[in-house]
Protein backbone atom coordinates (compact mmCIF):
# COMPACT_ATOMS: atom_id res chain seq x y z
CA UNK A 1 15.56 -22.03 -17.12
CA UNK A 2 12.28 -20.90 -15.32
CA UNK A 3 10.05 -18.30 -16.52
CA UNK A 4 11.29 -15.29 -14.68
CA UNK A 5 14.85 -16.00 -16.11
CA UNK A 6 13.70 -16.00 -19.63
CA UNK A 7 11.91 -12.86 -19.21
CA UNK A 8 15.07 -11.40 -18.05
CA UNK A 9 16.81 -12.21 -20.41
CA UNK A 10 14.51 -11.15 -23.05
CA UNK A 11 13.12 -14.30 -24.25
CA UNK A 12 9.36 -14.31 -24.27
CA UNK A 13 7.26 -17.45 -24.21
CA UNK A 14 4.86 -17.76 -27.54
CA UNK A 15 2.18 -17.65 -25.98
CA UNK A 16 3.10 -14.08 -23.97
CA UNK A 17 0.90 -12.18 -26.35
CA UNK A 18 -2.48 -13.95 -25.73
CA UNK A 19 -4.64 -12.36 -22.84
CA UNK A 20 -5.80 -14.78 -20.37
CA UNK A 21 -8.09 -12.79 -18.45
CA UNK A 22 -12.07 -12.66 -19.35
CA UNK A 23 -13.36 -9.25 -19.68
CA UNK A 24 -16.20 -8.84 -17.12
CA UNK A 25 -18.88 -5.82 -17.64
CA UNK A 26 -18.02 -2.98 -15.54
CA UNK A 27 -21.18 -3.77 -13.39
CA UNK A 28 -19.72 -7.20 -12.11
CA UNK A 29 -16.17 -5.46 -11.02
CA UNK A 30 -17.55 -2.29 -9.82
CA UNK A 31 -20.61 -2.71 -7.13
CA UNK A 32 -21.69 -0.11 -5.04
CA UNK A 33 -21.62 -0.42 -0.89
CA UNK A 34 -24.11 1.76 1.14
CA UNK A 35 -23.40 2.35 4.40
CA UNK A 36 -24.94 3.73 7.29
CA UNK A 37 -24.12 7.30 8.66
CA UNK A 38 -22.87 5.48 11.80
CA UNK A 39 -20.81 2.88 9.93
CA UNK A 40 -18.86 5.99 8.38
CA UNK A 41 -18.84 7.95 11.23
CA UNK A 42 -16.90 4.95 13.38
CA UNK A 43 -14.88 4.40 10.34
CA UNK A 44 -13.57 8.33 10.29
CA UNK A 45 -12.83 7.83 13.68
CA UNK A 46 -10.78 4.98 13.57
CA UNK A 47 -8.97 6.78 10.64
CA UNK A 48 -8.43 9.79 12.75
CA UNK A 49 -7.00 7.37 15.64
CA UNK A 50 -4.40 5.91 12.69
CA UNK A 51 -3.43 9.35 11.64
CA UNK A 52 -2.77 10.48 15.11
CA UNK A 53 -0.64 7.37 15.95
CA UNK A 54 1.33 7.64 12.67
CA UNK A 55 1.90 11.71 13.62
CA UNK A 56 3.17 10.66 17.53
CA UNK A 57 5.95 8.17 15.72
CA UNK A 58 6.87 10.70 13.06
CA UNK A 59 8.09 12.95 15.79
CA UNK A 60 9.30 10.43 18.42
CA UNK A 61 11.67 9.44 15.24
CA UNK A 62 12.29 12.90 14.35
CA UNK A 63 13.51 13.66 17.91
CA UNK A 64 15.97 10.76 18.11
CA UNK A 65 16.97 11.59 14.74
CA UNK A 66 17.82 15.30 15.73
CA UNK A 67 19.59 13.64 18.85
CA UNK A 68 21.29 11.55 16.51
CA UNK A 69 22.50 14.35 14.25
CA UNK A 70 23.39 16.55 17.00
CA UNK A 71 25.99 13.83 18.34
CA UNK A 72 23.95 13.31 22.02
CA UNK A 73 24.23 9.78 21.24
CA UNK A 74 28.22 9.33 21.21
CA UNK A 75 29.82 5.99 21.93
């Protein structure tokens, strides 16, 4: 039985208790990125770009779905 069965079934190996990660100071998972006015501006943009694509196929599947539910789209 492999690992993932056991934990389904409830059955927890002994050693499920002990942590195994190394607690780092906050300074060496958390670093601070500057960037550029620029850097953010482009980054907005593409952003914006993403939103507006995601919006166009929202509708586009809203519309077929309406077709769809309206029966236009009978066999």
């Amino acid at each position: 039985m492999n690992e993932r069965e056991l934990f389904e079934k409830g059955c927890f190996s002994p050693s499920w208790l002990e942590d195994t990660e190394v607690e780092q100071p906050i300074s060496a998972v958390y670093t601070r990125h500057s960037k550029d006015m620029k850097t953010l501006l482009k980054e907005l943009d593409d952003i914006k770009e993403r939103i507006q694509e995601i919006q166009a196929r929202q509708w586009h599947l809203a519309k077929l779905l309406h077709f769809h539910e309206n029966e236009f789209a009978k066999e």
